[in-house]
Each structure stands twice: as C-alpha cells, then as structure tokens.
Protein backbone atom coordinates (compact mmCIF):
# COMPACT_ATOMS: atom_id res chain seq x y z
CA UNK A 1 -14.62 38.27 47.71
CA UNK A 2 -17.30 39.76 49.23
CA UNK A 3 -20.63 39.82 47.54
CA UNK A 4 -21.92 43.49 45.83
CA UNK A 5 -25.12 42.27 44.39
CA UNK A 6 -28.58 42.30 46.32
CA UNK A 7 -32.01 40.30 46.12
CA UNK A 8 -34.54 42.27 47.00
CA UNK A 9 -38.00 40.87 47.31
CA UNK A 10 -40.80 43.29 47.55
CA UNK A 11 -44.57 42.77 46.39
CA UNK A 12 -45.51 44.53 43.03
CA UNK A 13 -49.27 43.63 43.65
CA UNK A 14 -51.06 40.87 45.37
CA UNK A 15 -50.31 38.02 44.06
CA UNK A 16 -46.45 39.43 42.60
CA UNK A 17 -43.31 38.77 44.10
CA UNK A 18 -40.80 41.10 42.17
CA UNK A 19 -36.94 39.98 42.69
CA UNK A 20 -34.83 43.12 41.45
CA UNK A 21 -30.66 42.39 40.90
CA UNK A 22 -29.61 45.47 41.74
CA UNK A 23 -25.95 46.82 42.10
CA UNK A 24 -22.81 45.91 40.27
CA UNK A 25 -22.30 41.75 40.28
CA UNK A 26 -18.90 41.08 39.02
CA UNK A 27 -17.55 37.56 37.86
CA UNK A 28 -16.20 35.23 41.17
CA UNK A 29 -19.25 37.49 43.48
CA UNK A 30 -21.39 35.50 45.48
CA UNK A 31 -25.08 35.55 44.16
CA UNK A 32 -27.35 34.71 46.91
CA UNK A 33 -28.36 31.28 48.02
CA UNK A 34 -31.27 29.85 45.76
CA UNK A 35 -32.62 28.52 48.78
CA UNK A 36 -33.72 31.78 50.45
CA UNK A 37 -36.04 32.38 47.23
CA UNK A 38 -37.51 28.80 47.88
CA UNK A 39 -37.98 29.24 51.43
CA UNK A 40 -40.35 32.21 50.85
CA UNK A 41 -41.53 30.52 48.28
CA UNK A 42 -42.76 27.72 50.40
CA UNK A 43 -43.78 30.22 53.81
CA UNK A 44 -45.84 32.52 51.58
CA UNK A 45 -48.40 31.11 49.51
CA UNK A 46 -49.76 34.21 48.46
CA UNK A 47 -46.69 34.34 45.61
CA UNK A 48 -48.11 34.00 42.47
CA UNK A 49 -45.39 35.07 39.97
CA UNK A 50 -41.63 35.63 40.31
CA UNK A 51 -39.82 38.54 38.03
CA UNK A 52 -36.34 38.61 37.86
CA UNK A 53 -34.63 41.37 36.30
CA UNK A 54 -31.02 42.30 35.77
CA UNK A 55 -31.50 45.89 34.06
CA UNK A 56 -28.27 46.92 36.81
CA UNK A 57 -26.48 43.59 35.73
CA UNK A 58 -22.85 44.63 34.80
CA UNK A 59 -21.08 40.66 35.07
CA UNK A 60 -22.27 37.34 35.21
CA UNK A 61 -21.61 33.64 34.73
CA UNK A 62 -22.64 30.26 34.92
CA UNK A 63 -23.56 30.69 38.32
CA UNK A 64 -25.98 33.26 37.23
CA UNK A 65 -27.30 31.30 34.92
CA UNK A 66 -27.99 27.93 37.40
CA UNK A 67 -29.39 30.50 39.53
CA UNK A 68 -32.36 31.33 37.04
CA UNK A 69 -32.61 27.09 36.28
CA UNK A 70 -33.36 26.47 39.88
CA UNK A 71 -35.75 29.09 40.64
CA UNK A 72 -37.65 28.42 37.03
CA UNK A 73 -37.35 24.85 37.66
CA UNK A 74 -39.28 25.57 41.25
CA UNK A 75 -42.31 27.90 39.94
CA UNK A 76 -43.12 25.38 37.05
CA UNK A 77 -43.44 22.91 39.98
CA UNK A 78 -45.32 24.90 41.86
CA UNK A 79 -47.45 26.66 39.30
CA UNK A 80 -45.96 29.91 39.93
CA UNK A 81 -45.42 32.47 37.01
CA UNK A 82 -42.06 33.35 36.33
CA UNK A 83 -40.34 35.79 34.48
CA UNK A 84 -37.13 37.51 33.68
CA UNK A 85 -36.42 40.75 31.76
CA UNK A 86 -33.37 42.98 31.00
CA UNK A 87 -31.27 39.91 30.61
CA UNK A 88 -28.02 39.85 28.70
CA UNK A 89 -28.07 38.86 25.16
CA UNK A 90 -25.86 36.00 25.88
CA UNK A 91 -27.66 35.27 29.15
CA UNK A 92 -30.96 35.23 27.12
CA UNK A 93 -29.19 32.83 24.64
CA UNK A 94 -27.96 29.96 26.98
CA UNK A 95 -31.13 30.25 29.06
CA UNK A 96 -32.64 29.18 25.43
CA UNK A 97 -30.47 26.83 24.41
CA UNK A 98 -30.63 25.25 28.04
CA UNK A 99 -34.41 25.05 27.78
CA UNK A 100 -34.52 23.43 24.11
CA UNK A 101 -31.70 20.49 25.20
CA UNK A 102 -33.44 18.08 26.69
CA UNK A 103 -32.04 17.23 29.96
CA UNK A 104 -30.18 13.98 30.87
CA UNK A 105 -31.54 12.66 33.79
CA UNK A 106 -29.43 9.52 33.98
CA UNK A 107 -25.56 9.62 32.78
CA UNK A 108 -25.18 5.52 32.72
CA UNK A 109 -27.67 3.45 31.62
CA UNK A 110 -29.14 0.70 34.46
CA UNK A 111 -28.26 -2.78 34.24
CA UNK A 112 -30.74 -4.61 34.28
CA UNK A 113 -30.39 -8.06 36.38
CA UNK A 114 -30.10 -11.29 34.53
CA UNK A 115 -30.43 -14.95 35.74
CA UNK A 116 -27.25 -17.06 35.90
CA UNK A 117 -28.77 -19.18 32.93
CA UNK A 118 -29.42 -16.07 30.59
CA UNK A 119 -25.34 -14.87 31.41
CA UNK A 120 -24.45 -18.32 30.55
CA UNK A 121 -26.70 -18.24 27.03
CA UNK A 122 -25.30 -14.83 26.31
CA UNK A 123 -21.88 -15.90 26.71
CA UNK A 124 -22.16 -18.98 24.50
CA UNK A 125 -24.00 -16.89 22.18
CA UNK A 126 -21.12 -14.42 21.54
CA UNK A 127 -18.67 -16.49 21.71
CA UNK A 128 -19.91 -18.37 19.10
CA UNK A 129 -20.44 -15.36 17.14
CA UNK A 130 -16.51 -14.35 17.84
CA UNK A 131 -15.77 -17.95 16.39
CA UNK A 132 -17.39 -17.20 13.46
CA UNK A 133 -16.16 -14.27 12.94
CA UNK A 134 -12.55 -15.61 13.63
CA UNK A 135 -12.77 -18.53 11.25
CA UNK A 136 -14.17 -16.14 8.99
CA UNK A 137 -10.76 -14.07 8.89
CA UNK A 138 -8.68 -16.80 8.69
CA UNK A 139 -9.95 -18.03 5.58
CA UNK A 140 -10.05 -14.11 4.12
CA UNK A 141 -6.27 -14.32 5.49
CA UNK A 142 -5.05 -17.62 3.99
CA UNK A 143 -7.10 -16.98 0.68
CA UNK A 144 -5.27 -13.98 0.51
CA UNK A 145 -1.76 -15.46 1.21
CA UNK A 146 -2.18 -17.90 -1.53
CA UNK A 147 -2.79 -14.94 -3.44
CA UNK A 148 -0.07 -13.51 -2.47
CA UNK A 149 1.87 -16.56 -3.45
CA UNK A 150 0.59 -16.36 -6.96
CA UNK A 151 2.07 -12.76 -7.10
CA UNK A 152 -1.45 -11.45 -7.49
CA UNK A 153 -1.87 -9.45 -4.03
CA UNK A 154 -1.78 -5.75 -4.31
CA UNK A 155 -0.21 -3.60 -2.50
CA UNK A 156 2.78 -0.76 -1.82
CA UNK A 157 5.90 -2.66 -1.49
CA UNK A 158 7.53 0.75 0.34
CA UNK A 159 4.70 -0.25 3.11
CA UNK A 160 5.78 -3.52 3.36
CA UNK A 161 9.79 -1.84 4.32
CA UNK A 162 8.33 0.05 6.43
CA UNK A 163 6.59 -2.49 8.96
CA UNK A 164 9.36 -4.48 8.92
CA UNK A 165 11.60 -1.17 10.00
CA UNK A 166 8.81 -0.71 12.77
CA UNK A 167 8.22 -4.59 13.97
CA UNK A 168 12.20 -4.71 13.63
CA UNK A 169 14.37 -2.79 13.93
CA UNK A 170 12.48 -0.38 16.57
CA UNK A 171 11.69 -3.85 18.58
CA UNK A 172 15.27 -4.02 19.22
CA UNK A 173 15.66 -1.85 22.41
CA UNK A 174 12.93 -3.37 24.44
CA UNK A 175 13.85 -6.99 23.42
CA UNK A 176 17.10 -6.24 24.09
CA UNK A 177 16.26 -5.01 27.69
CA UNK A 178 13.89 -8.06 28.25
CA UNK A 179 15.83 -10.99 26.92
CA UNK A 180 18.84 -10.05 29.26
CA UNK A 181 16.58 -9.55 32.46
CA UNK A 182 15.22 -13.18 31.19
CA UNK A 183 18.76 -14.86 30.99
CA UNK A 184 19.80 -12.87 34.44
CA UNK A 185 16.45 -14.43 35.97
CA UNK A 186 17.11 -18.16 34.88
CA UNK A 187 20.43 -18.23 35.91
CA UNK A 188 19.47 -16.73 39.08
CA UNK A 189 16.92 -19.44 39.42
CA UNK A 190 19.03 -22.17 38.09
CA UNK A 191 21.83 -21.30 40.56
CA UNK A 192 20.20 -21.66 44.05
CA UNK A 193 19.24 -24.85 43.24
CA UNK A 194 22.53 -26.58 41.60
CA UNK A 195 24.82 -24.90 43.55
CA UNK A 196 22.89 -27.53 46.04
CA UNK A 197 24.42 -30.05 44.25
CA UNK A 198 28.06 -28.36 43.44
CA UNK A 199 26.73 -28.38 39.81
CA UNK A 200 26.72 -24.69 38.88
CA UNK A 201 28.41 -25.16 35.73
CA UNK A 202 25.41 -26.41 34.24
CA UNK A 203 23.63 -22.72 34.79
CA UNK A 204 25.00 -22.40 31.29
CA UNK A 205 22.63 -25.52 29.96
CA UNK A 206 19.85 -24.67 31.29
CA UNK A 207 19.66 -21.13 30.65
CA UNK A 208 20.51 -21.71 26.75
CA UNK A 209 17.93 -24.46 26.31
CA UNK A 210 15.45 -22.59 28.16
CA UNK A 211 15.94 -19.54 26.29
CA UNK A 212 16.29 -21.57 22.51
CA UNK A 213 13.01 -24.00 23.34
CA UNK A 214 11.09 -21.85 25.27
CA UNK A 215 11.94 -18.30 26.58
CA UNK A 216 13.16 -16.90 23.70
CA UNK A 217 10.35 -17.24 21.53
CA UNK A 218 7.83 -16.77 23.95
CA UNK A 219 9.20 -13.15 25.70
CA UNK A 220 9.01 -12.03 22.16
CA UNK A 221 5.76 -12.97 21.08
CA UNK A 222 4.59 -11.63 24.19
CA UNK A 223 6.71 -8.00 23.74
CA UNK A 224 5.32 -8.58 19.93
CA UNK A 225 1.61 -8.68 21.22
CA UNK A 226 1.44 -5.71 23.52
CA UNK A 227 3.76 -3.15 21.39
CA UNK A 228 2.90 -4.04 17.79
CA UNK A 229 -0.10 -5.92 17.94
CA UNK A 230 -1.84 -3.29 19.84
CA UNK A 231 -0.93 -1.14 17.25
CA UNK A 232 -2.14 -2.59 13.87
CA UNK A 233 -5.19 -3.18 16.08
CA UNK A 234 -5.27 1.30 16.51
CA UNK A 235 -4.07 1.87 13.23
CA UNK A 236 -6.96 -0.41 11.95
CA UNK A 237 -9.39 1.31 14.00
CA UNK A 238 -8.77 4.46 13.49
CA UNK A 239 -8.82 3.92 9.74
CA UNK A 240 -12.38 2.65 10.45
CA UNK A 241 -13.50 5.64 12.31
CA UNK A 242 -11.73 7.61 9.60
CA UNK A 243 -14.17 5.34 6.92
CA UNK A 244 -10.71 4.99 5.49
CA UNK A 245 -11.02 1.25 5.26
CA UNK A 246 -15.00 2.48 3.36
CA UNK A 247 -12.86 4.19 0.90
CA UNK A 248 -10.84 1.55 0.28
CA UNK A 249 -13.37 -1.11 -0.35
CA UNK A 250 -15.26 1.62 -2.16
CA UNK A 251 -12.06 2.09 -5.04
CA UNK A 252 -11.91 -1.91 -5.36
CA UNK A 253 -9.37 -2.76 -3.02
CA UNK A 254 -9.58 -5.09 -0.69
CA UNK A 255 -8.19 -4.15 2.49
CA UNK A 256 -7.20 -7.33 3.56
CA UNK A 257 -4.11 -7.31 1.01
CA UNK A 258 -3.69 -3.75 1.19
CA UNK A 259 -3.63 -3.50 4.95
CA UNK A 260 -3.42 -7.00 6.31
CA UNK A 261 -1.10 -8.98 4.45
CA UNK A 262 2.48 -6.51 4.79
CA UNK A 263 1.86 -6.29 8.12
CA UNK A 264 1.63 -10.04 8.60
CA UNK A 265 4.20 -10.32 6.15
CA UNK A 266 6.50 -7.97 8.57
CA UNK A 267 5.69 -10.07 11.36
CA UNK A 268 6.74 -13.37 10.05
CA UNK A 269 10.02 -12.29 8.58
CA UNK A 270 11.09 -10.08 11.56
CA UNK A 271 9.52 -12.18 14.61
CA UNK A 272 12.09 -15.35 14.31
CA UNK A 273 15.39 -13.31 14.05
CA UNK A 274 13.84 -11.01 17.18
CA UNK A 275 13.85 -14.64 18.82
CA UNK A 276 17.17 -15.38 17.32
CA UNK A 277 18.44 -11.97 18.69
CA UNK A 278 16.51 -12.76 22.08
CA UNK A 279 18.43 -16.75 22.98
CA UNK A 280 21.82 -14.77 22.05
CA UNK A 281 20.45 -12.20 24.45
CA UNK A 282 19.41 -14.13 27.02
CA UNK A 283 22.71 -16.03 27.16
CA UNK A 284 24.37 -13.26 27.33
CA UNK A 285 22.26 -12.63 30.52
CA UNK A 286 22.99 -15.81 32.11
CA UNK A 287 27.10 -15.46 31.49
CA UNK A 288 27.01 -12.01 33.28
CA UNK A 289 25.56 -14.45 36.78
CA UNK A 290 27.60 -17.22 36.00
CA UNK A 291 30.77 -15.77 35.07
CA UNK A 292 30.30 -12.98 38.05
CA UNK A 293 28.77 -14.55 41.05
CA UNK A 294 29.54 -18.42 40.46
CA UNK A 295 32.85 -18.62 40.11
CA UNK A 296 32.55 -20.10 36.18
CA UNK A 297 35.11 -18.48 33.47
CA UNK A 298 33.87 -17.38 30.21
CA UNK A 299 35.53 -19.85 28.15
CA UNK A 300 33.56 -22.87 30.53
CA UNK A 301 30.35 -20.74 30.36
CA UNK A 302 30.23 -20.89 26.48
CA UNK A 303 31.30 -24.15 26.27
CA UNK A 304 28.95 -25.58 28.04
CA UNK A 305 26.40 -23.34 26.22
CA UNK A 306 27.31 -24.77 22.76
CA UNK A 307 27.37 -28.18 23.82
CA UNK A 308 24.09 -28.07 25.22
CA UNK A 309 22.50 -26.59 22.17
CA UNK A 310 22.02 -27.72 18.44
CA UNK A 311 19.50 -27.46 15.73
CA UNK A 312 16.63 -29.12 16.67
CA UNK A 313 16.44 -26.27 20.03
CA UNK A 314 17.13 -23.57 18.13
CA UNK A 315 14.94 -24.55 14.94
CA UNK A 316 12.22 -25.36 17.50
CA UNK A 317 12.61 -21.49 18.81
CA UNK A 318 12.31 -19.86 15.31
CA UNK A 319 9.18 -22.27 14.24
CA UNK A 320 7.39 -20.55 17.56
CA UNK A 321 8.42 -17.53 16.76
CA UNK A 322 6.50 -17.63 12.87
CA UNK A 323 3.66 -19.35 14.36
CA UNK A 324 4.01 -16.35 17.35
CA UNK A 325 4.19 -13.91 14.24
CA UNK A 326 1.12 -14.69 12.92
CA UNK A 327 -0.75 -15.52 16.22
CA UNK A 328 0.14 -11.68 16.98
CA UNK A 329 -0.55 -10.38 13.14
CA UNK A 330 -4.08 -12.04 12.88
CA UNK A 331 -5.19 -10.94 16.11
CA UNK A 332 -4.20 -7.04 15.82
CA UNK A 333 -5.62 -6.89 12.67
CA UNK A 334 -8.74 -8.77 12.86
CA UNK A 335 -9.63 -6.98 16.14
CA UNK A 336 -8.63 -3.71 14.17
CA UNK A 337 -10.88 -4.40 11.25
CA UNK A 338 -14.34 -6.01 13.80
CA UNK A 339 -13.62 -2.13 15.57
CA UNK A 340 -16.76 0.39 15.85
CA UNK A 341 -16.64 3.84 14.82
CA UNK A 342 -15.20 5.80 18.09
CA UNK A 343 -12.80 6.63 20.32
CA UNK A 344 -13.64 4.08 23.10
CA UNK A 345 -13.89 1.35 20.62
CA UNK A 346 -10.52 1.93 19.18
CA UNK A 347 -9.26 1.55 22.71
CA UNK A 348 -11.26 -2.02 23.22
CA UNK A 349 -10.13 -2.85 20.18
CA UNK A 350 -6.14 -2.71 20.91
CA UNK A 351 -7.18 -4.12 24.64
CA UNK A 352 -8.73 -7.19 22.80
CA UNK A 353 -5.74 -7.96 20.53
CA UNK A 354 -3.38 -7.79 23.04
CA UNK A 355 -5.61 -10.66 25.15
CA UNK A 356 -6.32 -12.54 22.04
CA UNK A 357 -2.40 -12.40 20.78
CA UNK A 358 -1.36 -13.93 24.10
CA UNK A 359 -3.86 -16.00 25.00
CA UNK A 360 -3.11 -17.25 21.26
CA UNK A 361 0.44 -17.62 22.24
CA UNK A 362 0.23 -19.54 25.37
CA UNK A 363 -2.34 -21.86 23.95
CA UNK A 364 -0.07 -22.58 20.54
CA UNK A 365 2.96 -22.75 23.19
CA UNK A 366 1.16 -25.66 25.12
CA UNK A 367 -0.23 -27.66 22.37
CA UNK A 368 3.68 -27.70 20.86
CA UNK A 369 5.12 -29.00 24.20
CA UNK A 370 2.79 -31.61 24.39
CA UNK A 371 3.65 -32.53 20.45
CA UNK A 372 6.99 -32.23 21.51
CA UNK A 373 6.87 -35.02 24.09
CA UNK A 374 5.03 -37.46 22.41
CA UNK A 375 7.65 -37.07 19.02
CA UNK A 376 10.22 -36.81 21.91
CA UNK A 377 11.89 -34.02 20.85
C-alpha cells in the first residue's frame, strides 16, 4: 500500500526545524523512516527544536505512535526541543501513559555467576529446607489420619465419592490401555529368549509374576502420579491463588482434613484394585502373544498362569499399590499446598509432584525388593 502521508521539513526560524504531517495517513500506510529525521538531525547542527504536528492527521496507529518515541527519545539525547501539537486525543493519551510507565530495560533478570562451592551450599541448603518441610507434612498427615480414625476429621463425605469416582473409575481407560501394552511387552520379551530353550510355555509364568510382584503395581502408581497426582497438586494450587485454602483456615477448618485426607483416602482404597485390575490386565496381554504367535492354547496359557501365582505375589502387588497410593496422595497434595500465588507456580507445582510421586515410587519399590530377598519372599 503505497504511502499518502508526507514529512516535510522546512525551517520556521533559525534554530526551528518544523516537521508538518500533512495529507491523509490511513491505518497499514507507511510513515516515513525515523531514520531520515535522525540523519538531519545529526548533518545539521543548527536544529534546535523539532515540532511535529498532525492538524491533517485523519488515521493512525501504533506505528505512529513509536514514531513520536524515537524521535522524542533522540532530542532529549541531544538536547533538542521537541514538540507536538494537534495530536489525537487518544494519541495524546498513550503518548502520556507511555511517558509515566517506566520503561523495562531488561525482560530477564541476569544471573549472576556462583562458585561450584556456593551451588553446592545452596543445594544442601534447600534441600534441607524441602526435608523439613516434608517431615513436617507427614506428621500434619498422620496426626490427621489418627484423627480420622477416632471419627473426629471433618469433612463432606459426597467429596470423598467423588475422588474415588475420579481416581477410579475414570483411571480405568488408560490403565486398561497400559496394563495390556505391559503384558504384550513381557511376553514379547519373555518369548525370544525361551523359545531359545523350547520353553515358551513358561511366557505365561513370567508374565503373571512379573505383572502380580512388580509391573502391576508399579505401571499404576506411575499412571496414578502423572494423571491424578498432578492434579490434586493444580487443584491445591489454584485454591491457593484463589486464597481459598486462606478462607478455609480463616472459618476454622483445617485444610488438611478438609482437602487432604478424602483425597488420600480415594487413593488408598482405589489404587490396589487399579493394580488388581492391572495383573488381570496384563495377563490378558501376555495370552493374546502366547496363545497367537507361540503356538500355546488357552487352556495351557491359564494354567500355567494359576500355577505360577498365589497369595503371597498377589498380596505383595496390592501392599505396593497402598504404599503407591499414598506415595502419590502426599506428594500432590503437599506440593499443592507449599504452591505460590500464580499461574507459573501452579504449573511447578504439578511438575514437582509428578517427580516427587515417582521418584517416591521407585525408591519405596527398591527398598521392598531388597526386604523381599533377605525375608526370601
């Protein structure tokens, strides 16, 4: 679009340089370059004042607007006088505005260069802070449990139904999906290497211990951590954005029974049938490799499945699976309750419980392995 505004520069007096907007300047025009004011401002020192005036102004914009910044911007640096009359109300406005804001001449602040010994002290430093802090919640937690036990914690029993509907029932399609990919990738797995051996009947053991001992549980508190331990750790921080949580504490009730304890509650009592529903799952998984692509019938596959599993593997799934639950519980909602008051922290907050849940969970996962070989279980 072609330009149909003009600069002209002509000399009022001596020591005047008068720049008249003339013509009709509509929005998307080309106004012209702030550089050819600068160059004459820098070949003629003679300028002493710059006048710009729009009295034949019929459109403008921001780029109007930047215009007048950068030519301001230059007299004040060079000491030259600079005016502008006839503006648009609005014009006149943000000019003001942009003028009273102070402007931001750096949009991330520097870091500043520590030692290797200070990023060491710092380190220690909050993480013994965030052990604290942890130890801290689980007493508030298990104080509150015993509480709880007493039939002395408050809060809305229709709450409690609901988490368990949304850490349940709405778990179900992604576990689902999960546990059989699992089952389908141990008996994969399993079968390249016994079929070595002409032993690919035993597919069927080893993918229903491995799925009752250790997958089963484990998938789930992992599925558990990113989907609903992300979101107490939101829901929590949005409340504190909100001052919700304030309020709360304000009326007398303490949020760790109104807000922490049926969602931990949910967790525990939903988590270990998930894990129950995950080892059927999972077999299921491995029959559709064995019973398709290694020759084994149905009838063998299952038998071999229920004579490779009893109590002790199964019990051991559903004890990881509570310990998983509450692993996954603590961590959303003590990372939801330590969140700050915006948007970005609410975000940090449900990346931190997600870490912390499964970090948790492989840590608890190791330590019971090791238990379990010493009591040779």
């Amino acid at each position: 679009m072609q330009a149909q505004s003009t600069i002209e520069f002509s000399y009022l007096s001596a020591d005047t340089l008068h720049a008249l907007i003339s013509g009709i300047w509509k929005m998307g025009s080309k106004l012209p370059k702030p550089g050819d004011v600068l160059d004459r401002l820098a070949s003629d020192p003679k300028i002493k004042k710059i006048i710009i005036s729009g009295s034949n102004l019929q459109g403008w914009d921001t780029t109007f607007l930047t215009f007048i910044r950068i030519i301001s911007k230059e007299c004040i640096s060079r000491n030259i006088g600079f005016e502008t009359r006839d503006l648009p109300k609005g014009a006149e406005r943000l000019l003001h505005l942009a003028s009273t804001v102070a402007e931001q001449t750096e949009t991330h602040k520097e870091r500043k260069k520590h030692s290797f010994l200070y990023m060491v002290g710092d380190s220690a430093v909050d993480f013994g802070i965030s052990t604290v802090e942890m130890f801290s919640f689980i007493g508030s937690v298990s104080l509150t449990f015993f509480k709880f036990l007493k039939g002395r914690a408050s809060f809305r029993r229709i709450d409690l139904l609901l988490l368990i509907e949304e850490c349940g029932a709405q778990s179900l399609p992604i576990i689902t999906l999960i546990s059989i990919l699992v089952g389908l990738i141990l008996a994969f797995v399993g079968a390249v290497q016994l079929k070595l051996f002409g032993a690919q009947i035993y597919v069927a053991n080893l993918v229903a211990i491995a799925m009752a001992r250790e997958m089963g549980a484990l998938m789930t508190g992992i599925i558990m951590a990113g989907r609903t331990g992300a979101a107490y750790a939101a829901q929590l921080g949005t409340m504190q954005v909100n001052e919700e949580i304030d309020a709360l504490t304000t009326l007398g009730i303490s949020p760790m029974e109104f807000l922490v304890l049926p969602r931990m509650l949910a967790l525990v009592l939903m988590v270990p049938l998930l894990c129950l529903y995950a080892d059927f799952l999972g077999i299921i998984g491995g029959a559709i490799v064995g019973v398709g692509m290694l020759d084994i019938t149905l009838v063998q596959y299952f038998t071999q499945t229920q004579a490779s599993l009893d109590l002790t593997n199964i019990s051991l799934g559903i004890i990881k699976g509570a310990l998983f639950a509450v692993i996954v519980a603590m961590s959303g909602c003590m990372r939801g309750l330590q969140s700050g008051r915006s948007a970005s922290a609410v975000g940090a907050a449900a990346t931190s419980a997600v870490v912390t849940a499964i970090v948790g969970i492989i840590v608890t996962d190791g330590v019971i392995a090791v238990i379990c070989d010493v009591l040779k279980i």
